[in-house]
PDB file of N, CA and C in Angstrom:
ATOM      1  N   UNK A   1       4.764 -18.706 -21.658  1.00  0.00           N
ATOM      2  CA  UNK A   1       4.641 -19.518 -20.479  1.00  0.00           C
ATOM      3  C   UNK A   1       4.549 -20.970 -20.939  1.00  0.00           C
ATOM      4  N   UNK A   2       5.365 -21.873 -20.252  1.00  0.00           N
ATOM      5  CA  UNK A   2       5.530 -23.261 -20.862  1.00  0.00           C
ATOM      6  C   UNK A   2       5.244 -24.100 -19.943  1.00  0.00           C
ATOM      7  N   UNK A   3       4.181 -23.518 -18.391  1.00  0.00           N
ATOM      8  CA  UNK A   3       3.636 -24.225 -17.285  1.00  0.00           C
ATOM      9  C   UNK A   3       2.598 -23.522 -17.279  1.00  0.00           C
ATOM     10  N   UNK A   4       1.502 -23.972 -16.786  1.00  0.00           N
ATOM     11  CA  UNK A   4       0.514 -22.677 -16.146  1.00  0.00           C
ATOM     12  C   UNK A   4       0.185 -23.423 -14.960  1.00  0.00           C
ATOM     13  N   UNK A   5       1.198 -22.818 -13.991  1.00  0.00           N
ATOM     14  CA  UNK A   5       0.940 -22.953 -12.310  1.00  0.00           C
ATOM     15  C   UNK A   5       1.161 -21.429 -11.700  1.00  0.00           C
ATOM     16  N   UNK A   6       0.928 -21.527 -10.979  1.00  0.00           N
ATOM     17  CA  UNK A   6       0.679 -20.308  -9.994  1.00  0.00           C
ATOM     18  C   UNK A   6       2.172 -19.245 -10.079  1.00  0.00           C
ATOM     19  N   UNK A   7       3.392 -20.174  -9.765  1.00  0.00           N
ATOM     20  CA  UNK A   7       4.214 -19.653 -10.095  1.00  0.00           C
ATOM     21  C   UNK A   7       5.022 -18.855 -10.727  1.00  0.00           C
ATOM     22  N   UNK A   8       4.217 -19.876 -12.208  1.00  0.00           N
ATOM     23  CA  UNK A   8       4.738 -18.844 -13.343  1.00  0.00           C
ATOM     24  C   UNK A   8       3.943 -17.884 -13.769  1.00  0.00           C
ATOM     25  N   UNK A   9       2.945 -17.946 -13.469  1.00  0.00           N
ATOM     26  CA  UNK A   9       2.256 -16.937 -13.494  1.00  0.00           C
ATOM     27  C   UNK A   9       2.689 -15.544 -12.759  1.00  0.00           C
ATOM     28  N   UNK A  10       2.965 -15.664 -11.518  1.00  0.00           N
ATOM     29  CA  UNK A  10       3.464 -14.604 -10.518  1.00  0.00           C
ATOM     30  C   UNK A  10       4.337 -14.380 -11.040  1.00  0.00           C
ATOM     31  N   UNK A  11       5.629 -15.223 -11.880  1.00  0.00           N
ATOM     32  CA  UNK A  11       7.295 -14.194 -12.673  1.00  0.00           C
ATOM     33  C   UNK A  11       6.338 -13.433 -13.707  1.00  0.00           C
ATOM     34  N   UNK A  12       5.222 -13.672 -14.312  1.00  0.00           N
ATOM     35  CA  UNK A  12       4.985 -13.039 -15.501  1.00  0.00           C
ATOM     36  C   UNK A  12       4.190 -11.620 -15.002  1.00  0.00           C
ATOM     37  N   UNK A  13       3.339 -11.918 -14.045  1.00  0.00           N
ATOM     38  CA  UNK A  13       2.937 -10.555 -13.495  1.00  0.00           C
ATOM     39  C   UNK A  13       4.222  -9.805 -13.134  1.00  0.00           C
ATOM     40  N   UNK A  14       4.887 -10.140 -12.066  1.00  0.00           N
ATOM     41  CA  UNK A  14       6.218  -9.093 -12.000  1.00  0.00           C
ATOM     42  C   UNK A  14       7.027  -8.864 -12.912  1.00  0.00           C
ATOM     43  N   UNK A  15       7.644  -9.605 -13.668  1.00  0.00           N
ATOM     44  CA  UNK A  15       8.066  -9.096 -15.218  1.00  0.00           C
ATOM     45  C   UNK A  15       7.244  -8.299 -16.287  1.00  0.00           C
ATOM     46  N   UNK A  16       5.946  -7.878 -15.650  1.00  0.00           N
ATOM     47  CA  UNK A  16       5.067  -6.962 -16.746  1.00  0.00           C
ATOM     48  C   UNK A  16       4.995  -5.946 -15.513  1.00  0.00           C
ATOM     49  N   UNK A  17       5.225  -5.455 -14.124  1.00  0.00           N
ATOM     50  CA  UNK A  17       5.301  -4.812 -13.615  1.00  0.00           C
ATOM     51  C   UNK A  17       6.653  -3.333 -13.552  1.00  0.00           C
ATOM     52  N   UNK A  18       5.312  -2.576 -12.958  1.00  0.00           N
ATOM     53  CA  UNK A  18       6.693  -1.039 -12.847  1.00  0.00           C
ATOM     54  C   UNK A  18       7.815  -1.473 -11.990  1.00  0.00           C
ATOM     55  N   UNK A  19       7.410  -2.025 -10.759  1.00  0.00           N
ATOM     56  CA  UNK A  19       8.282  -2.387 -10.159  1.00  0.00           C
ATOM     57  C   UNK A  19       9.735  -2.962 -10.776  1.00  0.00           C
ATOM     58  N   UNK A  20       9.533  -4.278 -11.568  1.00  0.00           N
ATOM     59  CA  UNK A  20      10.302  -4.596 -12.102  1.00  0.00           C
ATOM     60  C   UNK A  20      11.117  -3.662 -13.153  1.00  0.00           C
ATOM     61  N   UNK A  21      10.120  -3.038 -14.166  1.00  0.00           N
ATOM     62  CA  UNK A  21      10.898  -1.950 -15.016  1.00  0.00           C
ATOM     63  C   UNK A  21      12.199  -1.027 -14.354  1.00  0.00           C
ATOM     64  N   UNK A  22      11.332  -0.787 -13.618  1.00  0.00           N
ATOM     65  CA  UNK A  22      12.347   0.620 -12.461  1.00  0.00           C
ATOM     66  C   UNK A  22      13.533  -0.227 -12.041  1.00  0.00           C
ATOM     67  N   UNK A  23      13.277  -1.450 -11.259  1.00  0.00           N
ATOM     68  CA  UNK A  23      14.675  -2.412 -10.815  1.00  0.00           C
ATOM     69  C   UNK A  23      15.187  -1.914 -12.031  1.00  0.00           C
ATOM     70  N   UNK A  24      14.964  -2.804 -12.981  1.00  0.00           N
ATOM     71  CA  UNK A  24      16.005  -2.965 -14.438  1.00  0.00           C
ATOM     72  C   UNK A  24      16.768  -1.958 -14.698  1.00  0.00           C
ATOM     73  N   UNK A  25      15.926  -0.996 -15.396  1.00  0.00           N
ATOM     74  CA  UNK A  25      16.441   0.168 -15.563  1.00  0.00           C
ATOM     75  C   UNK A  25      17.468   0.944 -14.366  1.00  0.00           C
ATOM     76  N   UNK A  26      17.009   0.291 -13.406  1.00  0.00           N
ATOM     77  CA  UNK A  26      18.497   1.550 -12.206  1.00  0.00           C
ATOM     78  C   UNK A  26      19.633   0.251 -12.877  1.00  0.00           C
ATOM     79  N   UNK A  27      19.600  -0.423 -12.968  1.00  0.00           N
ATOM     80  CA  UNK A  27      20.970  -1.196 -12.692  1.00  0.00           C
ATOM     81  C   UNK A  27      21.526  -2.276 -14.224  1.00  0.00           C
ATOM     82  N   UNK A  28      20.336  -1.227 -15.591  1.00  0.00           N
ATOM     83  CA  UNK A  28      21.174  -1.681 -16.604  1.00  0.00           C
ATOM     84  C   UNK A  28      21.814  -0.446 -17.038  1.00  0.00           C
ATOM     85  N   UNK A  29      22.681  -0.995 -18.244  1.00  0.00           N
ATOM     86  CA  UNK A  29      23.778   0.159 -19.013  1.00  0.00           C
ATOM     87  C   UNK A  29      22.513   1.026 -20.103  1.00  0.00           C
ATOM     88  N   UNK A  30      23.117   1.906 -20.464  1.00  0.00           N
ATOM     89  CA  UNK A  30      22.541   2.692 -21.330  1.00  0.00           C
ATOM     90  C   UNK A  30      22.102   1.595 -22.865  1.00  0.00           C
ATOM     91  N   UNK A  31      21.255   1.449 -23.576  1.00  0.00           N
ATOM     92  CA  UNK A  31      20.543   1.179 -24.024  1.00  0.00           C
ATOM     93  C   UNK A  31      19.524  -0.286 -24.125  1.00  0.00           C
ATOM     94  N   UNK A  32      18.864   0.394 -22.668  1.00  0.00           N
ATOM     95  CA  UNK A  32      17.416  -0.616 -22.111  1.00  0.00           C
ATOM     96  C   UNK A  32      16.629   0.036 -21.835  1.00  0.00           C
ATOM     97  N   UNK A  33      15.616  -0.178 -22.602  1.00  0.00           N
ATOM     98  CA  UNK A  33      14.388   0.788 -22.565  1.00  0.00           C
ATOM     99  C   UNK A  33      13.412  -0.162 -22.491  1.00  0.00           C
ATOM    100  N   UNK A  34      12.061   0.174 -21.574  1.00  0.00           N
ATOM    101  CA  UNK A  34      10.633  -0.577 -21.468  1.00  0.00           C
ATOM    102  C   UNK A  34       9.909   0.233 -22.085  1.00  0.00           C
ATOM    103  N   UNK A  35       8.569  -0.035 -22.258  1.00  0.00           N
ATOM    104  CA  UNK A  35       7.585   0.374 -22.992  1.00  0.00           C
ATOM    105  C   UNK A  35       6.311   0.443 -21.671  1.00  0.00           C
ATOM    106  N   UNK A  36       6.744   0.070 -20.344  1.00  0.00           N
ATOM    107  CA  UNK A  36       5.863  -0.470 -19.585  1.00  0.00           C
ATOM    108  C   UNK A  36       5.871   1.046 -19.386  1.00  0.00           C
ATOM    109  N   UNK A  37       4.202   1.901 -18.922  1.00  0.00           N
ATOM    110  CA  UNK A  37       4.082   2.850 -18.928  1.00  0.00           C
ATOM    111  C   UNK A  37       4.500   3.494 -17.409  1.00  0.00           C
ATOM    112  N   UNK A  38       4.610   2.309 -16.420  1.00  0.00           N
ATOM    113  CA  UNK A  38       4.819   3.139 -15.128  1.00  0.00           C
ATOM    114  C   UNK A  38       6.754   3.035 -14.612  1.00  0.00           C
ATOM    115  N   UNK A  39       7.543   2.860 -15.442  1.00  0.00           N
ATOM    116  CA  UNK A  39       8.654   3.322 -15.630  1.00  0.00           C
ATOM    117  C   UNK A  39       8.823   4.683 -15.528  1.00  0.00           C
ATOM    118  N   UNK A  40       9.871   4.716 -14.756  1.00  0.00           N
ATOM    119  CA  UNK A  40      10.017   6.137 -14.347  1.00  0.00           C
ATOM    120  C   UNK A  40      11.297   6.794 -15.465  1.00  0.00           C
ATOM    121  N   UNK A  41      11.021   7.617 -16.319  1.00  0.00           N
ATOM    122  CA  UNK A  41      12.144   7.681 -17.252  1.00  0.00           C
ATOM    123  C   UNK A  41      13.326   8.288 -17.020  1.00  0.00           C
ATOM    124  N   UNK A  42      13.058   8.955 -15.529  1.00  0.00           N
ATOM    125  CA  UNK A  42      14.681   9.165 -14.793  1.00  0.00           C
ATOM    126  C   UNK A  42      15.701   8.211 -14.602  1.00  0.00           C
ATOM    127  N   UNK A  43      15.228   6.881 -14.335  1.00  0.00           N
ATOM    128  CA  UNK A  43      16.109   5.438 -14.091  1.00  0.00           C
ATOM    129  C   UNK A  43      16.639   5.315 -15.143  1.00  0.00           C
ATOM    130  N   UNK A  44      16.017   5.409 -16.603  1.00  0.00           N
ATOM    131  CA  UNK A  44      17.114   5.312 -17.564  1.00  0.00           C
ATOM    132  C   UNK A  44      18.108   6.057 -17.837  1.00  0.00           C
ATOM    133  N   UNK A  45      19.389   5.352 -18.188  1.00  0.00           N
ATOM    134  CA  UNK A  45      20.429   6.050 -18.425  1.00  0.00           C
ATOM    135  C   UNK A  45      21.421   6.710 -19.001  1.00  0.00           C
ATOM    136  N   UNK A  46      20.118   6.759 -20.305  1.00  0.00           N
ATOM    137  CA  UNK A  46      20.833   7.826 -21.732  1.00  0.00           C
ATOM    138  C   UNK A  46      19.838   9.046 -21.757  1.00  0.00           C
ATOM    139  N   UNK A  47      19.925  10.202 -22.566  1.00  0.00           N
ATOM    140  CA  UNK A  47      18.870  10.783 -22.925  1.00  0.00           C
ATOM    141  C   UNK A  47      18.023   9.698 -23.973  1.00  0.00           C
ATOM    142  N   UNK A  48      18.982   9.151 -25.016  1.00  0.00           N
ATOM    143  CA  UNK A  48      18.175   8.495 -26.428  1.00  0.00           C
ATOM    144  C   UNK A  48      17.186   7.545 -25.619  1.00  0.00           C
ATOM    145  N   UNK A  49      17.624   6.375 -24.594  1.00  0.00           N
ATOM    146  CA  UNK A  49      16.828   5.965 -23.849  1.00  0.00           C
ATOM    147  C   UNK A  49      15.320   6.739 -23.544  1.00  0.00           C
ATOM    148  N   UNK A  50      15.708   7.606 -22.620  1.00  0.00           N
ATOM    149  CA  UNK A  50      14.570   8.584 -22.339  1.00  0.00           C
ATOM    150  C   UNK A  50      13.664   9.060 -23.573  1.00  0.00           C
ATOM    151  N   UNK A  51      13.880   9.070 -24.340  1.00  0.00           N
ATOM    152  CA  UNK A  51      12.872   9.694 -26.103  1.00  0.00           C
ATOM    153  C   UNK A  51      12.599   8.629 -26.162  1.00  0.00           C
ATOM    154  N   UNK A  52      13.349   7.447 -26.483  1.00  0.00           N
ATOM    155  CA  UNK A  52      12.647   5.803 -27.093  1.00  0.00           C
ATOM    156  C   UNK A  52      11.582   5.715 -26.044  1.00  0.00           C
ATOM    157  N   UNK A  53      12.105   5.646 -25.044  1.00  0.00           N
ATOM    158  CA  UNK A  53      10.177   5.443 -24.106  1.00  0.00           C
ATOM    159  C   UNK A  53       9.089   6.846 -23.861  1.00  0.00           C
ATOM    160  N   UNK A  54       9.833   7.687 -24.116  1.00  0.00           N
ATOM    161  CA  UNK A  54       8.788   8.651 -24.578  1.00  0.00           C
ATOM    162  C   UNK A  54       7.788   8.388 -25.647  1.00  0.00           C
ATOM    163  N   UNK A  55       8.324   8.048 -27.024  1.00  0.00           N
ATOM    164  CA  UNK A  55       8.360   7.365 -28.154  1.00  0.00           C
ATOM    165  C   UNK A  55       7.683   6.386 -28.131  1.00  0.00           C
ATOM    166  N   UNK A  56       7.584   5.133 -27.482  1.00  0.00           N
ATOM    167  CA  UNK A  56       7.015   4.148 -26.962  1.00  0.00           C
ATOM    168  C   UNK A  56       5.925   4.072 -26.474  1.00  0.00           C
ATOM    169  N   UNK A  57       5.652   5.484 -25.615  1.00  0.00           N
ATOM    170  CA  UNK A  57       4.540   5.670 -24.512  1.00  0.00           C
ATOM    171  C   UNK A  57       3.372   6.339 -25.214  1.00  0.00           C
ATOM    172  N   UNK A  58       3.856   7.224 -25.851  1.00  0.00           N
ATOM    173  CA  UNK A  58       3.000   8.090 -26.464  1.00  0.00           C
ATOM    174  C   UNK A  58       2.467   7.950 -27.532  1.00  0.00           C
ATOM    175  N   UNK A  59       0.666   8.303 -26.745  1.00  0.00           N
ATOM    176  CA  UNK A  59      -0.298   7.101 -27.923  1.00  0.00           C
ATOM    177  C   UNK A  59      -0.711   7.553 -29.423  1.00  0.00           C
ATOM    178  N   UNK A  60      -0.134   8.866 -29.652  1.00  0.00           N
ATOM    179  CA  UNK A  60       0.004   9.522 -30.860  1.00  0.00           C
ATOM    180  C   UNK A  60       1.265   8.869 -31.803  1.00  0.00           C
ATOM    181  N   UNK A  61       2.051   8.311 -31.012  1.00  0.00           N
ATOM    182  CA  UNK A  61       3.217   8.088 -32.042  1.00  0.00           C
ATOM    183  C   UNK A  61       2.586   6.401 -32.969  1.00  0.00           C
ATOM    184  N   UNK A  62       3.287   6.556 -34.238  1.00  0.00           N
ATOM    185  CA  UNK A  62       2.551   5.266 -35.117  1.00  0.00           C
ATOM    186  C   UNK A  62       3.952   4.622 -35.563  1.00  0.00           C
ATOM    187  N   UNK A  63       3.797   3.032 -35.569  1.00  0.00           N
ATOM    188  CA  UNK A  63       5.142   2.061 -35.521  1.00  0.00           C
ATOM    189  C   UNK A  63       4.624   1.873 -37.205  1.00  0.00           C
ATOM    190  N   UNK A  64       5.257   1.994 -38.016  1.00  0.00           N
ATOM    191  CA  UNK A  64       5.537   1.278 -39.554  1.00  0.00           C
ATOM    192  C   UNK A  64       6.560   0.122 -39.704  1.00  0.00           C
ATOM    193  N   UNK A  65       6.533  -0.175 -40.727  1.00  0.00           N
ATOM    194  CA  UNK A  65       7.337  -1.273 -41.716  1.00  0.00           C
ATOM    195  C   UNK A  65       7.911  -0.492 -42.293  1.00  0.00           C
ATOM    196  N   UNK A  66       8.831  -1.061 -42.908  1.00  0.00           N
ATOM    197  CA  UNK A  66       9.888  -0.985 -44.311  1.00  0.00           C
ATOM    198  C   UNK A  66       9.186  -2.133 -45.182  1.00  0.00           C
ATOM    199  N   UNK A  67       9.821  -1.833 -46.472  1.00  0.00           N
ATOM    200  CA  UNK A  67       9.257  -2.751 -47.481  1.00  0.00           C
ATOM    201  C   UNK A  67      10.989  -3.944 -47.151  1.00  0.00           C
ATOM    202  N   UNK A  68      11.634  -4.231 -46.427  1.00  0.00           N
ATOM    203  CA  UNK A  68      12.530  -5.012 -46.183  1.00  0.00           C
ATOM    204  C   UNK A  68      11.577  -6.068 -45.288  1.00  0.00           C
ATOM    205  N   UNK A  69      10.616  -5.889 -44.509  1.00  0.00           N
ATOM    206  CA  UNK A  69       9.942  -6.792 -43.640  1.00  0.00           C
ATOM    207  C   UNK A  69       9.450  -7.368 -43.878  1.00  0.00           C
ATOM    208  N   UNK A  70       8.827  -7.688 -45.733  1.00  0.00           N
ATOM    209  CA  UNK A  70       8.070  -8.452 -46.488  1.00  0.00           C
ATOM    210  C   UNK A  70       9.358  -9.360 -46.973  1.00  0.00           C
ATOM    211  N   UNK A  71      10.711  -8.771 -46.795  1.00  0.00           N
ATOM    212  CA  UNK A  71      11.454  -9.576 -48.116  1.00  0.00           C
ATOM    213  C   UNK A  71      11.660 -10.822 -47.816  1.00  0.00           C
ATOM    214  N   UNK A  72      12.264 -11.777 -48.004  1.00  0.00           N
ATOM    215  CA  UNK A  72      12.975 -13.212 -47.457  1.00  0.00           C
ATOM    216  C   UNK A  72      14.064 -12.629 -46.540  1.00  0.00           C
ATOM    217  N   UNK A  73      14.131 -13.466 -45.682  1.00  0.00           N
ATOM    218  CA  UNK A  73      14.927 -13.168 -44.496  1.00  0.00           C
ATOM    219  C   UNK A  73      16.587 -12.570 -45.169  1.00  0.00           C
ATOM    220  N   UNK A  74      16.546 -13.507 -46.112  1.00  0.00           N
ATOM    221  CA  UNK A  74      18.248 -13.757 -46.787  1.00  0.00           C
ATOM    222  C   UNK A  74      18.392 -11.959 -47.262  1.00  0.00           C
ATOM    223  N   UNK A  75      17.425 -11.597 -47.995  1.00  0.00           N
ATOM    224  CA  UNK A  75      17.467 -10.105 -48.532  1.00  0.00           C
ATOM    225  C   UNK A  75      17.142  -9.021 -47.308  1.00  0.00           C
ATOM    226  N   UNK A  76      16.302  -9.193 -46.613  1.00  0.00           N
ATOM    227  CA  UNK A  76      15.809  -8.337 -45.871  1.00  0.00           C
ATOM    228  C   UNK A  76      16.674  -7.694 -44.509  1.00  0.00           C
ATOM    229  N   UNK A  77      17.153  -8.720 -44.110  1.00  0.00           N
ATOM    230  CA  UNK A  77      17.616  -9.049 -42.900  1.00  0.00           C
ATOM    231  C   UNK A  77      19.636  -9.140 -43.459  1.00  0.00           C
ATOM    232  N   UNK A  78      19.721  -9.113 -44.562  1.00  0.00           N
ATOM    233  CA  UNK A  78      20.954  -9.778 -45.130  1.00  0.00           C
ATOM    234  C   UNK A  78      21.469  -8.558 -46.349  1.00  0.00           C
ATOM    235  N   UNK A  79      20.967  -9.140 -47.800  1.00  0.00           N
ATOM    236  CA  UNK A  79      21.616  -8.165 -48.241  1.00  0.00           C
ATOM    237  C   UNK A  79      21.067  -6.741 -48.279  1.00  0.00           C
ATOM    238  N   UNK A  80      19.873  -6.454 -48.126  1.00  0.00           N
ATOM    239  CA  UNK A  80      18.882  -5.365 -48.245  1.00  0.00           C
ATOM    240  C   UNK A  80      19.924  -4.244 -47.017  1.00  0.00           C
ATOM    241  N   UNK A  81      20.119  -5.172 -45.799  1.00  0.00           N
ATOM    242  CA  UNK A  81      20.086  -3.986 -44.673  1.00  0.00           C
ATOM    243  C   UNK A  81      22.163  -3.982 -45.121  1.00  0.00           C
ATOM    244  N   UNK A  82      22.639  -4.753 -45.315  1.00  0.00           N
ATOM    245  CA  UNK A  82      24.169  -4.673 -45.818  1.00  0.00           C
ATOM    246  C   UNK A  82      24.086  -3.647 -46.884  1.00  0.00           C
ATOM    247  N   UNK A  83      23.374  -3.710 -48.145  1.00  0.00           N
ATOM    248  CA  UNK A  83      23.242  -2.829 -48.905  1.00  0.00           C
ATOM    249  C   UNK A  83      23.607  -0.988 -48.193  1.00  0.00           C
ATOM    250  N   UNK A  84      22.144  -1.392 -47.901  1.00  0.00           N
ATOM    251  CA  UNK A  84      21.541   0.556 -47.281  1.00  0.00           C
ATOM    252  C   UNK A  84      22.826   1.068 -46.623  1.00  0.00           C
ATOM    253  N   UNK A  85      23.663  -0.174 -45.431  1.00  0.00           N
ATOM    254  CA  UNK A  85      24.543   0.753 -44.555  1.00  0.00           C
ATOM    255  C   UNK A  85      25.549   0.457 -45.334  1.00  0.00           C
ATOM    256  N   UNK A  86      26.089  -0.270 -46.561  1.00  0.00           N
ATOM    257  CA  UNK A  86      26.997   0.515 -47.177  1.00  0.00           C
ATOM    258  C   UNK A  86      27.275   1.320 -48.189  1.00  0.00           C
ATOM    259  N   UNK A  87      25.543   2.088 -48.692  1.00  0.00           N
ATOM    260  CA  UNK A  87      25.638   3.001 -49.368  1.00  0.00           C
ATOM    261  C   UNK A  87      25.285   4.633 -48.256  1.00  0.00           C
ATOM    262  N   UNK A  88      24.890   4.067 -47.363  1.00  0.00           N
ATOM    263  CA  UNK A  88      24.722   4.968 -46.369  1.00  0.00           C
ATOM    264  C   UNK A  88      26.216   5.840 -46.246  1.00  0.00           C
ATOM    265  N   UNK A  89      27.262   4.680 -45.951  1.00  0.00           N
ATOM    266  CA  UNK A  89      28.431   5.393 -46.002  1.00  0.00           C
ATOM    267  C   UNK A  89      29.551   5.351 -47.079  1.00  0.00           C
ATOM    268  N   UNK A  90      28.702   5.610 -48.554  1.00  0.00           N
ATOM    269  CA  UNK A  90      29.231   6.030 -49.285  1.00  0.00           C
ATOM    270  C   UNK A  90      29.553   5.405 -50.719  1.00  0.00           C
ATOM    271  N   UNK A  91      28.819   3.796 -50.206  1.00  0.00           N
ATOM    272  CA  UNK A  91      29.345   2.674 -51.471  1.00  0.00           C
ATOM    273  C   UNK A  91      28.306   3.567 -53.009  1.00  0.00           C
ATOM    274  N   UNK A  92      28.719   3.442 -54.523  1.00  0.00           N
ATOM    275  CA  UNK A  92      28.278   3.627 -55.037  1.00  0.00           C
ATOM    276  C   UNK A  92      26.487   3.470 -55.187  1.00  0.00           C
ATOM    277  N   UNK A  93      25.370   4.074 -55.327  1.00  0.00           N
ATOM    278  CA  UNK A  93      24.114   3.469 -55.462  1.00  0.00           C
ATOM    279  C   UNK A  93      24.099   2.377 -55.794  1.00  0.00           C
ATOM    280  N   UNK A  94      24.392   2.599 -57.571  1.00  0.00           N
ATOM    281  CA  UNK A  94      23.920   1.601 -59.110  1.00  0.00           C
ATOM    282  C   UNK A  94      24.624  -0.100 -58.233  1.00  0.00           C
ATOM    283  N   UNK A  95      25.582   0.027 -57.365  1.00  0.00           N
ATOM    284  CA  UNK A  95      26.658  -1.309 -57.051  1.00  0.00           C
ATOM    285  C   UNK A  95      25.704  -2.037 -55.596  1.00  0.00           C
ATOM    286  N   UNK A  96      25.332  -1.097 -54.994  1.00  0.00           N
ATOM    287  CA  UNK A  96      24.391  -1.260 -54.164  1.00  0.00           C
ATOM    288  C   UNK A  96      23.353  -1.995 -54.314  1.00  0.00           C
ATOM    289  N   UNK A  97      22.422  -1.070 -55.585  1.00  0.00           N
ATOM    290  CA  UNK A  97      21.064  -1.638 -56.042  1.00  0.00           C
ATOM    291  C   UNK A  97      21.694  -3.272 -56.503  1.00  0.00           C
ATOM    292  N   UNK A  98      22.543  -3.488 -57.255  1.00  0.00           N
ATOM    293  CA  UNK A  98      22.833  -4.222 -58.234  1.00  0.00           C
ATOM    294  C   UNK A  98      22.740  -5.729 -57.474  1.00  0.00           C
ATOM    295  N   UNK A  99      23.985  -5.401 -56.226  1.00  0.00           N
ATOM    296  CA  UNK A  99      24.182  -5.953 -55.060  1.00  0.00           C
ATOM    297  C   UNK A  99      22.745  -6.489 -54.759  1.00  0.00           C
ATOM    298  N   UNK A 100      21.676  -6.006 -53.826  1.00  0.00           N
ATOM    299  CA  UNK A 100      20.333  -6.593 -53.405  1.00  0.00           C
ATOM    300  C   UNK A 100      19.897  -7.504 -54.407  1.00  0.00           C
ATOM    301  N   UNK A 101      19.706  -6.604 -56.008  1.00  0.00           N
ATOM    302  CA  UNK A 101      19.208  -7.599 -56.597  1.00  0.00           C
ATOM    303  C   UNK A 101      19.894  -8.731 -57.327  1.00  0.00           C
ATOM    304  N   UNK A 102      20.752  -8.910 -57.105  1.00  0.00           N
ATOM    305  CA  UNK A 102      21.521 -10.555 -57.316  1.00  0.00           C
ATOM    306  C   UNK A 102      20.960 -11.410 -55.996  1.00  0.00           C
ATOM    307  N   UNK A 103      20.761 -10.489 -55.250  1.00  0.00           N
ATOM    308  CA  UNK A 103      20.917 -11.454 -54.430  1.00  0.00           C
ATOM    309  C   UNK A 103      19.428 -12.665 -54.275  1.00  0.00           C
ATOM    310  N   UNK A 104      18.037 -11.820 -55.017  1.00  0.00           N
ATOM    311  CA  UNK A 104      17.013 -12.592 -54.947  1.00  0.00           C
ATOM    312  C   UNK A 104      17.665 -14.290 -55.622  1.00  0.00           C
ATOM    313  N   UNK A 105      16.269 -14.568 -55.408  1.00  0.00           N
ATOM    314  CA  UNK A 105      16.516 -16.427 -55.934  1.00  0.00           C
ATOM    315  C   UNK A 105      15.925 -15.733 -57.374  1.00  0.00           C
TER     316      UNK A 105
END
């Protein structure tokens, strides 16, 4: 919030509201998911949708890190995640590993 008048206050209550979730969700494409608990998970419009806020909701489930979230943006975000998905589909390991680590400073 970059005012605090009455106004903006009221978009921020309805933008944290079910109400609003439920709008969204009838009338976005398949992958928009809330976390807001009074979303109705019929409005969404994938199954994967439907599990991610299952997933989301449920106070047993636990959110982790990767050791990529510590790295410098340049590795983490750059060559780290370029790496994984192109040994994911098939690039050699050793060229992979080799790959990330050139890439530190």
């Amino acid at each position: 919030m970059f005012a605090d008048r009455p106004e903006v206050q009221a978009l921020q209550a309805y933008l944290a509201s079910p109400e609003w979730s439920n709008a969204k969700a009838k009338v976005s494409s398949p992958g928009w998911v809330s976390a807001n608990s009074g979303l109705d998970p019929a409005n969404l419009k994938s199954p994967i949708d439907q599990l991610a806020f299952e997933l989301l909701t449920d106070e047993a489930t636990e959110f982790r890190f990767d050791g990529s979230d510590l790295m410098p943006a340049a590795v983490g975000t750059g060559s780290f995640w370029t790496g994984m998905t192109n040994w994911i589909t098939g690039e050699d390991t050793q060229s992979v590993l080799d790959s990330i680590e050139n890439s530190w400073d």
